[in-house]
Protein backbone atom coordinates (compact mmCIF):
# COMPACT_ATOMS: atom_id res chain seq x y z
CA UNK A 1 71.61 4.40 78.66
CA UNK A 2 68.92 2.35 80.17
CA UNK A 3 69.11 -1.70 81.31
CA UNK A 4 65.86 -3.28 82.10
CA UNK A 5 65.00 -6.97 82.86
CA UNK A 6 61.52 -8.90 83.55
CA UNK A 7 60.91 -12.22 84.97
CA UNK A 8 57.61 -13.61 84.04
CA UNK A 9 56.42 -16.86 85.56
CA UNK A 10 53.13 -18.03 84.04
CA UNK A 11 51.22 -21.01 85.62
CA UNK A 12 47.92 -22.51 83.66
CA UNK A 13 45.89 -24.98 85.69
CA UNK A 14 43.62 -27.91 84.95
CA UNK A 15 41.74 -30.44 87.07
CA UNK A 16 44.63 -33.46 87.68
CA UNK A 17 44.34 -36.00 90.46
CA UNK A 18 46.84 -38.37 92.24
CA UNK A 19 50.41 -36.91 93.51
CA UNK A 20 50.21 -34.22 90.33
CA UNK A 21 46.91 -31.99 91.38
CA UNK A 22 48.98 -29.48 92.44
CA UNK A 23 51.24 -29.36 89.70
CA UNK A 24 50.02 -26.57 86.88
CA UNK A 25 49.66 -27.76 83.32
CA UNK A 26 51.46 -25.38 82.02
CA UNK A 27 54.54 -23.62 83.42
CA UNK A 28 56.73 -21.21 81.55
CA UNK A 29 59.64 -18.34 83.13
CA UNK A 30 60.50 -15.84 80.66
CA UNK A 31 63.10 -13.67 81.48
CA UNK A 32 63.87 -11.34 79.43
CA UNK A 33 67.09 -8.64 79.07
CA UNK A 34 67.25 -5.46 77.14
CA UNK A 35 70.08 -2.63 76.78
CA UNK A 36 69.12 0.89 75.44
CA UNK A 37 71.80 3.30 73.94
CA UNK A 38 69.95 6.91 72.81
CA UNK A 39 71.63 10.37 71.81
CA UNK A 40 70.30 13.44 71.49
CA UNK A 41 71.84 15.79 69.36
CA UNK A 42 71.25 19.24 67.70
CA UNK A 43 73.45 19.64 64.35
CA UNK A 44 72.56 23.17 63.93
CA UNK A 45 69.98 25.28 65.32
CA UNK A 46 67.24 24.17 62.04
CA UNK A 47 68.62 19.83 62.49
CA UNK A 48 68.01 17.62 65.14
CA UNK A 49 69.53 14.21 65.09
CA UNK A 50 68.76 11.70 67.30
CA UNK A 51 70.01 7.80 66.88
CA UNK A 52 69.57 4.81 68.89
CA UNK A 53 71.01 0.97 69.63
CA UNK A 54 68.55 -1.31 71.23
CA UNK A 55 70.14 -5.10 72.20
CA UNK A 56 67.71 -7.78 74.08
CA UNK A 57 68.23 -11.04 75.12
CA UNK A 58 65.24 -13.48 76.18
CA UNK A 59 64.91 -17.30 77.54
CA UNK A 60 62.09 -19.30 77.78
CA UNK A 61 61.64 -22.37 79.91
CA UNK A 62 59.05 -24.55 80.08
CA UNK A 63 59.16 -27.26 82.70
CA UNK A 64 57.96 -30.67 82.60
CA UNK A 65 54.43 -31.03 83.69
CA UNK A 66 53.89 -33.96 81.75
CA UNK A 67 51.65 -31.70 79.15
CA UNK A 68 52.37 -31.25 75.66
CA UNK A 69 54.01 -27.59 75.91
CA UNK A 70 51.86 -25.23 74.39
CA UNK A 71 55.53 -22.93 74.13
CA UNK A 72 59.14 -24.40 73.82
CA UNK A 73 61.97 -23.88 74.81
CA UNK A 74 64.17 -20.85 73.22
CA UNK A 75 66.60 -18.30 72.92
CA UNK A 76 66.41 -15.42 71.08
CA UNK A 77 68.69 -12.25 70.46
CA UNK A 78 67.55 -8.75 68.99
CA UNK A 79 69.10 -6.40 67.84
CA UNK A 80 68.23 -2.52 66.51
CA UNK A 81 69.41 0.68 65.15
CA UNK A 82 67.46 3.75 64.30
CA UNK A 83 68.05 7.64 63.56
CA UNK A 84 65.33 10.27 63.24
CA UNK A 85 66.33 13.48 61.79
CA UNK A 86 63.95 16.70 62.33
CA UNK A 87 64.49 19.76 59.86
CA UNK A 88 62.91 23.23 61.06
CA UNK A 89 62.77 24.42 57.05
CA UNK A 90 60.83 27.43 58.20
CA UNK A 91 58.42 29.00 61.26
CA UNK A 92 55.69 27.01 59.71
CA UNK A 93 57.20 23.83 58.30
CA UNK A 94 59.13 20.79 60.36
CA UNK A 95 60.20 18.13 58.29
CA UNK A 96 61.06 14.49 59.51
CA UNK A 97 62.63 11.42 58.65
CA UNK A 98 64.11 7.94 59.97
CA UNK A 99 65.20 4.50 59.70
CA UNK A 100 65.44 1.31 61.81
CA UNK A 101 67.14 -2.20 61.34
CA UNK A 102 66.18 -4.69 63.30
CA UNK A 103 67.56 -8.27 63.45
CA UNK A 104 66.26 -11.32 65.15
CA UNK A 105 67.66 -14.65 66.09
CA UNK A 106 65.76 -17.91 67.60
CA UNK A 107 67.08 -20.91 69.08
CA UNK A 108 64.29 -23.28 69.43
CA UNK A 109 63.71 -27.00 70.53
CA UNK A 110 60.48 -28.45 70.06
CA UNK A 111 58.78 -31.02 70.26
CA UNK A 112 56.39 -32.11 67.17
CA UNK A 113 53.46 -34.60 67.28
CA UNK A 114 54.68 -37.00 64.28
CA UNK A 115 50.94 -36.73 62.76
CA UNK A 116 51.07 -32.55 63.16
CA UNK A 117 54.67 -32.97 61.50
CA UNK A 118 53.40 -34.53 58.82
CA UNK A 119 49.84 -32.75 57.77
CA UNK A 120 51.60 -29.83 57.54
CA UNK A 121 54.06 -31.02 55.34
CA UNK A 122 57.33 -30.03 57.44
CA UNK A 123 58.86 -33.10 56.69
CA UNK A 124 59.13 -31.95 52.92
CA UNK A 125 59.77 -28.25 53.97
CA UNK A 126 62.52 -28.31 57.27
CA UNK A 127 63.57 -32.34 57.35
CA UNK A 128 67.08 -30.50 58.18
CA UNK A 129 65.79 -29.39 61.55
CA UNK A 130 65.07 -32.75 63.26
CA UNK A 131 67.56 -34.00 65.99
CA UNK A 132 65.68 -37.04 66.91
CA UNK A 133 62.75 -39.23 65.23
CA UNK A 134 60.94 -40.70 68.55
CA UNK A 135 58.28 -43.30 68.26
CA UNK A 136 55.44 -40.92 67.98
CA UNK A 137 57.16 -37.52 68.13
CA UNK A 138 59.90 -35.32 66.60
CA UNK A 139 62.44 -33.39 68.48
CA UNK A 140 63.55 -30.39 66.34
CA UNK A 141 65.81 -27.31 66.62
CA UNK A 142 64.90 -24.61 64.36
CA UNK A 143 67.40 -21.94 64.33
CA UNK A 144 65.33 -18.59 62.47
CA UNK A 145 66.45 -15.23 61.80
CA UNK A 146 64.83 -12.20 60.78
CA UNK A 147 66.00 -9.42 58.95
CA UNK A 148 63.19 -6.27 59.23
CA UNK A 149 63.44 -2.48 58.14
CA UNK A 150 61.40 0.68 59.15
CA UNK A 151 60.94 4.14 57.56
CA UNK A 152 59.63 7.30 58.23
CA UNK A 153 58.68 10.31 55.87
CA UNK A 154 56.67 12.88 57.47
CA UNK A 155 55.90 17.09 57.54
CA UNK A 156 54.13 19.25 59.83
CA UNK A 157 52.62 22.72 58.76
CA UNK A 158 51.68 25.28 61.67
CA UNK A 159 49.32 28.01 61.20
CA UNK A 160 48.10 30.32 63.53
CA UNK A 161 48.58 30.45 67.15
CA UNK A 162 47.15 26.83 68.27
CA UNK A 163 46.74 24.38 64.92
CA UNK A 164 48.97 22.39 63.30
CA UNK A 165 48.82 19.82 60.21
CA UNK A 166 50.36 16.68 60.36
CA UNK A 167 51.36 14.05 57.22
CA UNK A 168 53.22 10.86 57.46
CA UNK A 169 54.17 7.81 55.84
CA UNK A 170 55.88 5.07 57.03
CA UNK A 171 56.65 1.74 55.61
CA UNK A 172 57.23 -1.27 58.73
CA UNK A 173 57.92 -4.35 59.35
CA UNK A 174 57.69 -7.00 62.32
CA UNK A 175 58.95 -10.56 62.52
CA UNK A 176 56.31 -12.94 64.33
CA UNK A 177 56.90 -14.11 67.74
CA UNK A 178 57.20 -17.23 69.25
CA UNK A 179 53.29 -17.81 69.44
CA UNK A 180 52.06 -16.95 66.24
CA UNK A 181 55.65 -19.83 65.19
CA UNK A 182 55.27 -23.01 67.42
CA UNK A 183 52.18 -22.57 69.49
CA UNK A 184 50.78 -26.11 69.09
CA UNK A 185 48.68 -27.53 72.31
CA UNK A 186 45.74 -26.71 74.68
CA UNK A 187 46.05 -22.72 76.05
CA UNK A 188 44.62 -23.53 79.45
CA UNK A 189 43.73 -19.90 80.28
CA UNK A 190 41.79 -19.11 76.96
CA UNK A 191 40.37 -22.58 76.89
CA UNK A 192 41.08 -23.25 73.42
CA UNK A 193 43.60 -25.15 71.23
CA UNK A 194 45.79 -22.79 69.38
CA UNK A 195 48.51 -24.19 66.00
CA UNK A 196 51.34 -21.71 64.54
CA UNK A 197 53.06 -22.16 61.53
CA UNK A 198 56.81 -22.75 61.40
CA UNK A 199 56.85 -21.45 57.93
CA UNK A 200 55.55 -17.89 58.36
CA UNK A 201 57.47 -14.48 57.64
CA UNK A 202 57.71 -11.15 58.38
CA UNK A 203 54.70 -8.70 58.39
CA UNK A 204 55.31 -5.93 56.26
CA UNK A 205 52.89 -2.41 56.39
CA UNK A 206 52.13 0.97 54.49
CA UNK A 207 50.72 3.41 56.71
CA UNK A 208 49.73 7.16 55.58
CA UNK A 209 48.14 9.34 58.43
CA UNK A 210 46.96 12.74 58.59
CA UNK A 211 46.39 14.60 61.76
CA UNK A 212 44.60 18.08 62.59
CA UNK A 213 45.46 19.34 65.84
CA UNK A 214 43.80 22.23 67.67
CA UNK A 215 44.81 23.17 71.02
CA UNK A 216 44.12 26.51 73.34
CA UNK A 217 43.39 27.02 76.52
CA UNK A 218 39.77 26.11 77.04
CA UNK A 219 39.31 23.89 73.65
CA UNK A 220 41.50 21.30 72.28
CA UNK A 221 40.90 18.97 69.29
CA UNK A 222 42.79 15.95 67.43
CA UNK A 223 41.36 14.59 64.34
CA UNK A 224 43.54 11.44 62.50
CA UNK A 225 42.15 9.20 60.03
CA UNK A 226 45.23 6.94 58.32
CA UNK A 227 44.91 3.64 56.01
CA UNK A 228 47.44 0.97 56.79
CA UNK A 229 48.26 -2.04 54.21
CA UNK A 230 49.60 -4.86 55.44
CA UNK A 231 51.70 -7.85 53.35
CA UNK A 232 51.42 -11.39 55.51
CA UNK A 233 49.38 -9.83 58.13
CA UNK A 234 49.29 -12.86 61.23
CA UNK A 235 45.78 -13.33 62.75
CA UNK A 236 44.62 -16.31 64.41
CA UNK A 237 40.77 -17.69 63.56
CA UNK A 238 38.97 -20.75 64.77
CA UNK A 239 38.90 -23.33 62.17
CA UNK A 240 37.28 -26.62 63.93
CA UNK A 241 36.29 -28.37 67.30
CA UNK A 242 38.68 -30.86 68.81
CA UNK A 243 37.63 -33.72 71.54
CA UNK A 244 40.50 -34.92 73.84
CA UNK A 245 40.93 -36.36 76.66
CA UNK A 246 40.69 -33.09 78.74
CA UNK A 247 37.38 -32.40 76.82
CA UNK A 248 36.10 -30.73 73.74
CA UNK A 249 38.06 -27.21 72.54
CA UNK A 250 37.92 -25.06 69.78
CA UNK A 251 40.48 -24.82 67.62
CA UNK A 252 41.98 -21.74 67.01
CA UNK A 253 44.67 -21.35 64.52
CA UNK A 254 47.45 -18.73 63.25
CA UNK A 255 47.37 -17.43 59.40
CA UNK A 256 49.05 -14.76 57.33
CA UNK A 257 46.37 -13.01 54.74
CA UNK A 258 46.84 -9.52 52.95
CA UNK A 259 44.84 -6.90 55.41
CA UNK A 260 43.77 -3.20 55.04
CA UNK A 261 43.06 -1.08 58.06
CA UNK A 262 40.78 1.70 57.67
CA UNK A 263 40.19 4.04 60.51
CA UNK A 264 39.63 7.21 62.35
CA UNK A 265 39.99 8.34 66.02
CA UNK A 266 38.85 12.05 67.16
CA UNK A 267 39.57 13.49 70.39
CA UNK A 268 38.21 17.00 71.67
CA UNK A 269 38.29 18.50 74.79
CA UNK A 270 36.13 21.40 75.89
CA UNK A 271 36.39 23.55 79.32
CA UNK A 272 32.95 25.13 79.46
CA UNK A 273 33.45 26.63 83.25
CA UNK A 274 36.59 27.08 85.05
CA UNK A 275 37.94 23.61 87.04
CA UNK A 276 35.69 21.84 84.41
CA UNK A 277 36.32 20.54 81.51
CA UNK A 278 34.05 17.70 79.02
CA UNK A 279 36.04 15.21 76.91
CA UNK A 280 35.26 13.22 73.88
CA UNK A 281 36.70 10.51 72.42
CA UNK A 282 35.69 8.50 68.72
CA UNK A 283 37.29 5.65 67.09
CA UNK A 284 36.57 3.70 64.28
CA UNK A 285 38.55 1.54 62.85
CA UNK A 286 37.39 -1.07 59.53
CA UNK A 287 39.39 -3.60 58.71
CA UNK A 288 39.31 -6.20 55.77
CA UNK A 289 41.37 -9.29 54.30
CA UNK A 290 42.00 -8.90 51.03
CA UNK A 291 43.21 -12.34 50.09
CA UNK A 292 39.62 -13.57 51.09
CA UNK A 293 37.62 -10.09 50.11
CA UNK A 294 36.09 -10.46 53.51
CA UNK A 295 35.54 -8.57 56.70
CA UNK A 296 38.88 -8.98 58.87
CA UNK A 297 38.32 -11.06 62.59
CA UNK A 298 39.39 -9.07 65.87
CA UNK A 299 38.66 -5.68 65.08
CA UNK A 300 37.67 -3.44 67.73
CA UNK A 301 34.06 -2.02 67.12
CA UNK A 302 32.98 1.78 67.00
CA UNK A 303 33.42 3.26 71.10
CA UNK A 304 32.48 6.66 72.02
CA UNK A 305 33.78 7.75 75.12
CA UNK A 306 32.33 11.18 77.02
CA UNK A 307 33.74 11.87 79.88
CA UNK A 308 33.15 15.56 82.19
CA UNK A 309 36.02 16.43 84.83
CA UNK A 310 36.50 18.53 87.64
CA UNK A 311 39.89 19.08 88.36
CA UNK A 312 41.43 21.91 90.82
CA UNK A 313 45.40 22.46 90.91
CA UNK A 314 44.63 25.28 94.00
CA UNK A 315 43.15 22.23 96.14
CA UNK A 316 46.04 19.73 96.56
CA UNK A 317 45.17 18.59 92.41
CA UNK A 318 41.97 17.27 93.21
CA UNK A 319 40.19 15.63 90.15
CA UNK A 320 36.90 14.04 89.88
CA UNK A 321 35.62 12.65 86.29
CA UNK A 322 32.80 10.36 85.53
CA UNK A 323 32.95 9.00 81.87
CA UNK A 324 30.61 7.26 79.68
CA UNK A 325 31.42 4.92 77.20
CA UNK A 326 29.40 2.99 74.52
CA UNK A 327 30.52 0.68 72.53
CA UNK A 328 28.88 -0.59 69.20
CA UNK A 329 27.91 -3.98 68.04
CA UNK A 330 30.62 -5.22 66.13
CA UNK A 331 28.84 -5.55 62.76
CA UNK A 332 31.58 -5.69 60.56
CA UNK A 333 32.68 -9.09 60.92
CA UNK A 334 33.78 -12.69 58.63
CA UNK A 335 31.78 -15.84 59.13
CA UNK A 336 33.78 -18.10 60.59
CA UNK A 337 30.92 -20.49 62.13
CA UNK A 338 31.51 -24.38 61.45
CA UNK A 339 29.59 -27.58 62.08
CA UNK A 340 30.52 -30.76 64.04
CA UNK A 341 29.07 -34.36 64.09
CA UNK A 342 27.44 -34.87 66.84
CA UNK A 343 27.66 -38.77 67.35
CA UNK A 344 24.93 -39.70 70.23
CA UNK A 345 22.24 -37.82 67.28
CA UNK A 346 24.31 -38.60 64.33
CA UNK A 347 23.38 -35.01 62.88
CA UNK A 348 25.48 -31.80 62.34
CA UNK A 349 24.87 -29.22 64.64
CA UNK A 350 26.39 -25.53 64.16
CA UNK A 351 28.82 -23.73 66.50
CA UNK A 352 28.37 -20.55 66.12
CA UNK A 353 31.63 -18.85 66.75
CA UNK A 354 31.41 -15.44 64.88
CA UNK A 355 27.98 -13.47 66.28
CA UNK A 356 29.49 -10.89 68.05
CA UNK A 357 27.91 -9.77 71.14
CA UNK A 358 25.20 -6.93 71.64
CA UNK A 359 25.72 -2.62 72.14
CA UNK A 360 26.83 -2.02 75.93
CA UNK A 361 26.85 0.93 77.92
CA UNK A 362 29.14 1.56 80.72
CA UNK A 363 29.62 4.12 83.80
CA UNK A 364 33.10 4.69 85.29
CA UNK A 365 34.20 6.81 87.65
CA UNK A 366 38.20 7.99 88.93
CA UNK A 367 39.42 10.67 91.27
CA UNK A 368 42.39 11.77 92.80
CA UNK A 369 44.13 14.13 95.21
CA UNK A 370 47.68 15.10 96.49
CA UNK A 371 48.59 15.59 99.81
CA UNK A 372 52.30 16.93 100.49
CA UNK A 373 54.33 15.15 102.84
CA UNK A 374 57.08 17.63 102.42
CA UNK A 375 58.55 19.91 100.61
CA UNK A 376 60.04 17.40 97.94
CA UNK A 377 57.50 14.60 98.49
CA UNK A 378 53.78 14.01 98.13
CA UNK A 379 51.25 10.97 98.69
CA UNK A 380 48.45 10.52 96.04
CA UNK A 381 45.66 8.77 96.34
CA UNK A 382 43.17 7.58 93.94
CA UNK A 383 40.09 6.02 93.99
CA UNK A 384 38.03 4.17 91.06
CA UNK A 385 34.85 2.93 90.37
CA UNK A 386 34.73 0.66 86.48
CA UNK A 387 31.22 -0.12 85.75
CA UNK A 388 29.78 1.44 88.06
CA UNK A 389 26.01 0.27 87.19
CA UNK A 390 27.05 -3.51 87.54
CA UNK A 391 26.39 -3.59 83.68
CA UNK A 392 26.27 -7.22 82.25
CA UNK A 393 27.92 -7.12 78.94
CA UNK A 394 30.58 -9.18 76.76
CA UNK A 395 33.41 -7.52 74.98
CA UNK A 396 33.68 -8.74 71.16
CA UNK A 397 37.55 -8.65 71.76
CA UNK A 398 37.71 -10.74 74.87
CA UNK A 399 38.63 -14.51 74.56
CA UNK A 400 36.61 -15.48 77.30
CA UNK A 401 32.91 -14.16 76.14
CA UNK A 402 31.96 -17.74 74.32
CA UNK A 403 32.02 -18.64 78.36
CA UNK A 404 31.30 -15.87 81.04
CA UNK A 405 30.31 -12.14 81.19
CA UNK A 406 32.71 -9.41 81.17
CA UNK A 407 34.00 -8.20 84.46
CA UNK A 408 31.56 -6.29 86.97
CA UNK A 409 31.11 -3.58 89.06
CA UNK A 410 35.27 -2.65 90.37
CA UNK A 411 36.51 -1.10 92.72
CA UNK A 412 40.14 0.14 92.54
CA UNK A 413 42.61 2.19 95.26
CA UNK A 414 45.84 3.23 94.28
CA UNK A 415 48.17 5.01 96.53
CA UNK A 416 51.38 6.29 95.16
CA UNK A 417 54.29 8.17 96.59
CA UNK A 418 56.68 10.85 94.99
CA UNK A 419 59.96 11.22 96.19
């Protein structure tokens, strides 16, 4: 049995002047409670059982900063049951299978620009969920529920000493949070407008895998390539430019499309000389909406990662790696460019939102050592250098790159203590 809780406390700033320039624009405290139940079980010396309650409880305020709240207030309950059974049919074959319910219940009150209310037509759709028709604005209290189901089919055929075969399917489905439902305001940190919809459902997804695995002492290898369907897949695009009063934003905003994800990620390791070994690492993945036959936004591009290691166990677990990693242009990508009116021209200029940045390289390197304080304690430290050339480069997947470079040469020190 395992209780955790969180307390997150997120302040967003802007320029404000008077008695409030030291008050953030934005200022939410999530806290958040979950309760996990797990057994472990063997039936019989071919069945394992295992089965599982998961309960969570999480509040979020959002005080009055005299900004339109980008996240309201709410409530919301979970609950979840699964159970995995394993089946040893022979020395060769494990079989596997399991199921999870989850439920989910929100308690919302928002507040709704009367103009936003009515554009996207809630006023025909949820007119049941208003508590109070202001002069300009609508206070609402949606109450939503979600009812989702897992399920797992899957087999794994050994052969040999070292390799193993691995199939599964599994069908899943995830109810969208509170961002992708009632995110409707300025998001100070990303510096863009973002808009959910009230009205969307649960995300529902096929996957079938297949995974090789190889693994003896000096050469290991792990091959997967898997296709995943998705039904009401949530991404979030940008759709237009917006001037206010705090200046001119894109507009980003959250919709549900049919998606297909395509991929493949490799990973081989190779000890060539004792104490040192060479990894690899591949990914692809290709991904594609299929209500608009077009390239799907936000997918991570093609990244090799080579990385050789010295590691010794007989001199307090020293290890010393220096890894290289490139990362593709992204070229697989939707157009989702616009054009504004630009009024002091009166002409139409384009903002160019979908380009993805260039190739980059980048050098990194970690180490580590142990150093016993007794015999049941010991004090690790661990030193790291992330791009260690000072590369200047923009990550296709980071909010930010319309605006600044990605972040520079790093310098990390961890020290950690087992006791």
């Amino acid at each position: 049995m395992q209780y955790d809780f969180q307390r997150n406390n997120r302040l967003e700033y802007d320029i404000r002047r008077g008695d409030d320039k030291e008050k953030p624009s934005v200022d939410l405290e999530l806290d958040t409670h979950t309760v996990l139940l797990d057994l472990d079980s063997s039936l019989t010396d071919e069945v394992d059982l295992k089965f599982g309650l998961m309960t969570g409880y999480q509040n979020n305020f959002a005080s009055d900063t005299g900004v339109r709240r980008l996240i309201p207030d709410y409530e919301k309950y979970d609950l979840g049951l699964y159970i995995i059974a394993d089946y040893q049919l022979s020395d060769q074959w494990l079989l596997e299978a399991g199921a999870r319910y989850e439920y989910s219940y929100m308690d919302v009150f928002k507040f709704y620009r009367t103009s936003f209310w009515e554009s996207r037509n809630y006023d025909q759709l949820f007119p049941e969920i208003v508590i109070e028709d202001l002069e300009n604005q609508i206070l609402t209290n949606p109450e939503l529920s979600f009812k989702n189901g897992s399920g797992t089919l899957g087999a794994s055929y050994a052969f040999g000493e070292s390799s193993k075969l691995f199939f599964n399917y599994s069908i899943a489905s995830r109810a969208p949070n509170a961002s992708e439902l009632f995110s409707e305001g300025l998001h100070h940190s990303a510096s863009r407008i973002e808009l959910g919809d009230l009205s969307f459902k649960s995300e529902i997804g096929h996957k079938v895998s297949l995974t090789f695995q190889s693994d003896s002492d000096t050469f290991r290898f792990n091959i997967n390539p898997y296709i995943n369907t998705i039904s009401d897949f949530i991404i979030i695009e940008p759709v237009e430019v917006q001037k206010t009063l705090r200046g001119t934003f894109q507009v980003w905003e959250y919709r549900q499309t049919n998606a297909q994800l395509l991929g493949i990620d490799v990973d081989a390791s190779y000890e060539f000389a004792q104490n040192y070994r060479l990894k690899t690492q591949f990914s692809l993945v290709k991904g594609k909406d299929q209500t608009l036959d077009a390239p799907l936004i936000g997918m991570p591009p093609v990244n090799i990662r080579n990385e050789i290691v010295y590691q010794n166990p007989e001199f307090n677990h020293i290890r010393l790696s220096l890894q290289s990693a490139y990362h593709f242009k992204q070229n697989n990508h939707p157009n989702n460019n616009f054009e504004v009116f630009m009024p002091e021209t009166k002409t139409y200029k384009l903002v160019d939102v979908s380009t993805p940045p260039d190739a980059y390289h980048l050098l990194n390197f970690s180490s580590s050592i142990d150093l016993n304080i007794n015999q049941k304690s010991k004090f690790t430290v661990g030193f790291t250098i992330t791009n260690l050339l000072d590369t200047s480069y923009r990550n296709y997947l980071n909010r930010l790159r319309y605006f600044a470079d990605d972040l520079g040469r790093n310098f990390l020190l961890n020290l950690k203590i087992n006791y």
